[in-house]
N, C-alpha and C. Protein backbone atom coordinates (compact mmCIF):
# COMPACT_ATOMS: atom_id res chain seq x y z
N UNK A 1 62.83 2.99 0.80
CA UNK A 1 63.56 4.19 1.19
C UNK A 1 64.97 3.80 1.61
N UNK A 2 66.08 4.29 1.29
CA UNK A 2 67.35 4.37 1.55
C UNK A 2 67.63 4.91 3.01
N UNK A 3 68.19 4.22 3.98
CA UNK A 3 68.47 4.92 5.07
C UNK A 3 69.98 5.02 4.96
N UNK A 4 70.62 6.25 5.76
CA UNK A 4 71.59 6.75 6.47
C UNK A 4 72.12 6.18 7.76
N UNK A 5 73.32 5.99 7.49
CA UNK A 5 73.77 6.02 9.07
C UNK A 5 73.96 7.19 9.58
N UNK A 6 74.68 6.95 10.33
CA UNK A 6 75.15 8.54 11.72
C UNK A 6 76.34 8.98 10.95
N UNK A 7 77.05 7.78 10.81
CA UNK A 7 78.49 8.43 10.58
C UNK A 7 78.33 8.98 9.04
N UNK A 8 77.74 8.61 8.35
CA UNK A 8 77.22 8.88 6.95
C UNK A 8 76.70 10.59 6.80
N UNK A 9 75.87 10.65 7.46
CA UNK A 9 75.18 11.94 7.56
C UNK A 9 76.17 12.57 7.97
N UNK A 10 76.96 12.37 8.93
CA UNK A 10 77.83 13.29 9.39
C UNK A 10 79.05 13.80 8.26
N UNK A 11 79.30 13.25 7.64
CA UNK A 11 80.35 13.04 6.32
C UNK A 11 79.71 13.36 5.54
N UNK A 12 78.37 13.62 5.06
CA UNK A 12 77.85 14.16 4.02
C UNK A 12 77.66 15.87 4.34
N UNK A 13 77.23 15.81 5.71
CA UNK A 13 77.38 17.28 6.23
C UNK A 13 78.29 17.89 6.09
N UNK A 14 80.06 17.63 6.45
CA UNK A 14 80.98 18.15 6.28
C UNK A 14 81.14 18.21 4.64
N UNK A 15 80.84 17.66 3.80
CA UNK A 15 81.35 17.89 2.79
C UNK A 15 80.55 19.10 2.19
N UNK A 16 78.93 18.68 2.32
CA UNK A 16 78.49 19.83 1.56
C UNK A 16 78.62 21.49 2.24
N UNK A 17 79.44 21.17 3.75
CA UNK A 17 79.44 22.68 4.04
C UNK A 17 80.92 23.17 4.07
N UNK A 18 81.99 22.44 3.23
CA UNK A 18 83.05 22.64 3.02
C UNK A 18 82.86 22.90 1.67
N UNK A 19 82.04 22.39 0.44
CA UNK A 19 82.56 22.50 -0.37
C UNK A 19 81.28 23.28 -1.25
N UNK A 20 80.05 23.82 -0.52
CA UNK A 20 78.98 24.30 -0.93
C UNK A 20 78.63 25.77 -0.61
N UNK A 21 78.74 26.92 -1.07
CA UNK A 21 77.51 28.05 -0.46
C UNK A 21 76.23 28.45 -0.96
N UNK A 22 75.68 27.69 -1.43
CA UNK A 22 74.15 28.03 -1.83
C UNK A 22 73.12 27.13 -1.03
N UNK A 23 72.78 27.84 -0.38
CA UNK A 23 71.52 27.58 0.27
C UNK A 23 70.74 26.44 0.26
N UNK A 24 70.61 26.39 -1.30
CA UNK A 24 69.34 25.51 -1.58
C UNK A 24 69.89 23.70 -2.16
N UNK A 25 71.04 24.02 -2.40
CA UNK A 25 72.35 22.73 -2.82
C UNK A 25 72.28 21.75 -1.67
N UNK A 26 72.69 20.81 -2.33
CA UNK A 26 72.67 19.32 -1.11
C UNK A 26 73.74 18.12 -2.16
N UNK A 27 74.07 17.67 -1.31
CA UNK A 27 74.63 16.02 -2.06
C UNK A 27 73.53 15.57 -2.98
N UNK A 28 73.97 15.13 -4.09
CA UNK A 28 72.74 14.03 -5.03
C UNK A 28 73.63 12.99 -5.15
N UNK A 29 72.98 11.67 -4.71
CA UNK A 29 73.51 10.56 -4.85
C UNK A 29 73.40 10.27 -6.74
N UNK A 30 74.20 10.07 -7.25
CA UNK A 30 73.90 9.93 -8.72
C UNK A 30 74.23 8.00 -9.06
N UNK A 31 73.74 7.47 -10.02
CA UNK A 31 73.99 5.96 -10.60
C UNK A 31 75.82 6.17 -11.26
N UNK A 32 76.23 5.49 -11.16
CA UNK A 32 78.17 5.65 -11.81
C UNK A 32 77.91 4.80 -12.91
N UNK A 33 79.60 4.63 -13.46
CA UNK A 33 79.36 4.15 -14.88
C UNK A 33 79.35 2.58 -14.63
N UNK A 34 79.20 1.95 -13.47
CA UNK A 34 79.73 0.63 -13.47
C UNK A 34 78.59 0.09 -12.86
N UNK A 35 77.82 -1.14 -13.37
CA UNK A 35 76.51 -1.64 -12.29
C UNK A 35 76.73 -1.77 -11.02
N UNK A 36 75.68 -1.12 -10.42
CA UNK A 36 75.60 -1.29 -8.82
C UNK A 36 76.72 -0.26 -7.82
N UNK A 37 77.05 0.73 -9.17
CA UNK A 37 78.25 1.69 -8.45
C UNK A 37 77.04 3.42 -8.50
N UNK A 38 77.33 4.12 -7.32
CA UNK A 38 77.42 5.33 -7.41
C UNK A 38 78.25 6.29 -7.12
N UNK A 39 77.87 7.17 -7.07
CA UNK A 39 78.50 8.42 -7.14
C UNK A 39 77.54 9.68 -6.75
N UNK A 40 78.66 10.94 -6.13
CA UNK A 40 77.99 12.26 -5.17
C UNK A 40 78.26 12.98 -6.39
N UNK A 41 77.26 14.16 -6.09
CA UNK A 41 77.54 15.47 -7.11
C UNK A 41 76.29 16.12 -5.99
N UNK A 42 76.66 18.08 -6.54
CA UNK A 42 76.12 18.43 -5.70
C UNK A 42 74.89 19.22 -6.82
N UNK A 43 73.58 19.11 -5.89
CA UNK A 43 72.64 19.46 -7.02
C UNK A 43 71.78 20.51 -6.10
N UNK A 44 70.14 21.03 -6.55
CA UNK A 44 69.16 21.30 -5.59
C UNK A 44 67.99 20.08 -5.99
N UNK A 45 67.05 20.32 -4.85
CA UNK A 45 66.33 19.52 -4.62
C UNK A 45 64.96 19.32 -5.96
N UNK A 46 64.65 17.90 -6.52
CA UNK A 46 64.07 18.15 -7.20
C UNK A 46 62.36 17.19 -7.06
N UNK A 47 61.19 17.82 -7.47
CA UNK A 47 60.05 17.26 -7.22
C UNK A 47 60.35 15.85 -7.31
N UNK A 48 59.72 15.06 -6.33
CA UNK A 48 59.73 13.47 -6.11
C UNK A 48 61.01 13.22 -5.71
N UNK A 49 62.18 13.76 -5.14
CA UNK A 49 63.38 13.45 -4.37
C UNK A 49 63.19 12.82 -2.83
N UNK A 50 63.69 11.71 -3.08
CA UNK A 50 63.90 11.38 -1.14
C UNK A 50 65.10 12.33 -0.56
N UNK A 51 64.80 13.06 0.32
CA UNK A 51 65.46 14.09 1.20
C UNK A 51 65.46 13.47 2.30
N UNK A 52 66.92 13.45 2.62
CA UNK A 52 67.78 13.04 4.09
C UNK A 52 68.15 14.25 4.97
N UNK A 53 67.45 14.63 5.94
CA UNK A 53 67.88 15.73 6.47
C UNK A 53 68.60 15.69 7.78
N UNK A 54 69.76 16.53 8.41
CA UNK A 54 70.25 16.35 9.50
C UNK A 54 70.87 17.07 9.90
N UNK A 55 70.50 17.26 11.13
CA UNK A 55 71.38 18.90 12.08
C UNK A 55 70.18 20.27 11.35
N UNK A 56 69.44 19.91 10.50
CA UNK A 56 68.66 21.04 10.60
C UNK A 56 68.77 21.23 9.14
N UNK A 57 69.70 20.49 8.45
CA UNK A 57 70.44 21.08 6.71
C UNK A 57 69.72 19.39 6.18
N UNK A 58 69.10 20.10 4.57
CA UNK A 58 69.32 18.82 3.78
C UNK A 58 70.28 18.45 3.00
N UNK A 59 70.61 17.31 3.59
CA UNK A 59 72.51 17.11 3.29
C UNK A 59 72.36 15.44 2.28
N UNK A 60 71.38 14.69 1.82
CA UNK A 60 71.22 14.51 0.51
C UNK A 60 70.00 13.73 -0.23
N UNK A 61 70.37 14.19 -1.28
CA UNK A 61 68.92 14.16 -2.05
C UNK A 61 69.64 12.69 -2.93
N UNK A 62 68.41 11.87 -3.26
CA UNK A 62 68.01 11.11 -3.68
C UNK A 62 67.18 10.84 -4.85
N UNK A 63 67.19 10.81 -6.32
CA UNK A 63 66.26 10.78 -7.33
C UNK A 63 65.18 9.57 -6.89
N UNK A 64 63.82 9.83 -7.62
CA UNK A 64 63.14 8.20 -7.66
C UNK A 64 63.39 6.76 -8.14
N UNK A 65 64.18 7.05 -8.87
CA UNK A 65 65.17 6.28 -9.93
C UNK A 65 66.12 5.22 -9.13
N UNK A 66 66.60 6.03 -8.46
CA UNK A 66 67.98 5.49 -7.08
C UNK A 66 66.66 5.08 -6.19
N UNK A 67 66.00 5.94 -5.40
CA UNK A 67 65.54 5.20 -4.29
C UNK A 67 64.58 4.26 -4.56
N UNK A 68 63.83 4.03 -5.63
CA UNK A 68 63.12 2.58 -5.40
C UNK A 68 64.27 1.27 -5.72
N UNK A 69 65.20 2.12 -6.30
CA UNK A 69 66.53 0.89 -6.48
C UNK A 69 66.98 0.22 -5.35
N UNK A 70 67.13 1.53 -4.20
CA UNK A 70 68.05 1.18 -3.28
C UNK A 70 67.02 1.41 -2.26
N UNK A 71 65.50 0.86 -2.02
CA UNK A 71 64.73 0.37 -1.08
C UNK A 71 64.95 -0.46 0.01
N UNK A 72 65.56 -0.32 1.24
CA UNK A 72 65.40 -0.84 1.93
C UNK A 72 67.11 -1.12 1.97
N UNK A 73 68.20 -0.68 1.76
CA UNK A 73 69.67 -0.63 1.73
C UNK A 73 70.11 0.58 2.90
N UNK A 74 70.91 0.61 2.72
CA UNK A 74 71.76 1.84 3.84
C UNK A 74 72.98 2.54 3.00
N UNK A 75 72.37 3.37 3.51
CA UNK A 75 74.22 4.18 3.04
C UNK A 75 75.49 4.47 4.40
N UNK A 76 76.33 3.91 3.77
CA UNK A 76 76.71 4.08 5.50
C UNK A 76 78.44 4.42 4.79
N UNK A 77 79.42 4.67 5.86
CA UNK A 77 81.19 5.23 5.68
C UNK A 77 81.95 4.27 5.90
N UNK A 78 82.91 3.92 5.19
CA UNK A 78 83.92 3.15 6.06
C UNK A 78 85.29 3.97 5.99
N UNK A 79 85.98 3.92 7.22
CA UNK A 79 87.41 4.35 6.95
C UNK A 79 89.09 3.63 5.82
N UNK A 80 89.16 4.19 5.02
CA UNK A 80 89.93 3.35 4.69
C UNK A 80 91.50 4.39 4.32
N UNK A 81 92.38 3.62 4.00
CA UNK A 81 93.74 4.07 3.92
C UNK A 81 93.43 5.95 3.03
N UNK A 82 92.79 5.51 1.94
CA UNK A 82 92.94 6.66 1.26
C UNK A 82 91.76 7.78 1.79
N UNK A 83 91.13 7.70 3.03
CA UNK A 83 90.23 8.49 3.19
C UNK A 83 88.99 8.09 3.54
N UNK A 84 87.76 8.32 3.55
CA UNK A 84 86.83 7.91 3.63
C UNK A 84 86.02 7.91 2.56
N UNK A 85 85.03 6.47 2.50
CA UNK A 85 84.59 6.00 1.44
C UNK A 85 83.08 5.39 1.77
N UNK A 86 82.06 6.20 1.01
CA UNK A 86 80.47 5.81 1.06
C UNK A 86 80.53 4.49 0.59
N UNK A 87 79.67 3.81 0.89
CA UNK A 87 79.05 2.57 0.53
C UNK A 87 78.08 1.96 0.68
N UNK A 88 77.35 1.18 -0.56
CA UNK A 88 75.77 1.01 -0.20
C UNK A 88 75.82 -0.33 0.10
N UNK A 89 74.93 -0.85 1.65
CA UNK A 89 75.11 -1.99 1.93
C UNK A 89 73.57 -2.73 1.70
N UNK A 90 73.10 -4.13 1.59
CA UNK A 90 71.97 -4.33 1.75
C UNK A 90 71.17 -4.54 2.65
N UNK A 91 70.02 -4.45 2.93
CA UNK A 91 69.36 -4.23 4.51
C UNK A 91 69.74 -5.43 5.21
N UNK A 92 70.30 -5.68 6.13
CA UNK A 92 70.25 -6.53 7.55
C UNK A 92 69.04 -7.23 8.07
């Protein structure tokens, strides 16, 4: 299972409630075009999804595909010049 940080969740929250109004929508972590890269898009929840929930909202979904990939990793934020930027680290 993929865990979240704090500051992560919190940045996934703001985005999907800045940039979402449907109800049932959440972040989907998606695979990118480059190995070991992803990427957000916003989807609804689909059978066999790992769901990250927080503050009460599910703020992102996870395919089976990604999470037995990224078993035991974190998703966590770092601040950087151009903004803030997700990144998957490996478990500690």
């Amino acid at each position: 299972m993929l865990t979240v940080t704090e500051p992560a969740k919190q940045e996934l929250k703001r985005i999907l409630f800045e940039r979402v109004d449907h109800p049932l929508a959440g972040v989907r972590l998606v695979k990118g075009n480059q190995p070991d890269s992803y990427g957000l898009t916003i989807d609804i929840e689909l059978p066999g999804d790992q769901v990250v929930e927080y503050d009460g909202s599910k703020i992102l979904l996870v395919g089976q595909d990604i999470s037995t990939c990224l078993d035991g990793d974190v998703l966590d934020i770092e601040d950087e010049v151009q903004g803030k930027n997700f990144v998957v680290v490996g478990k500690k």
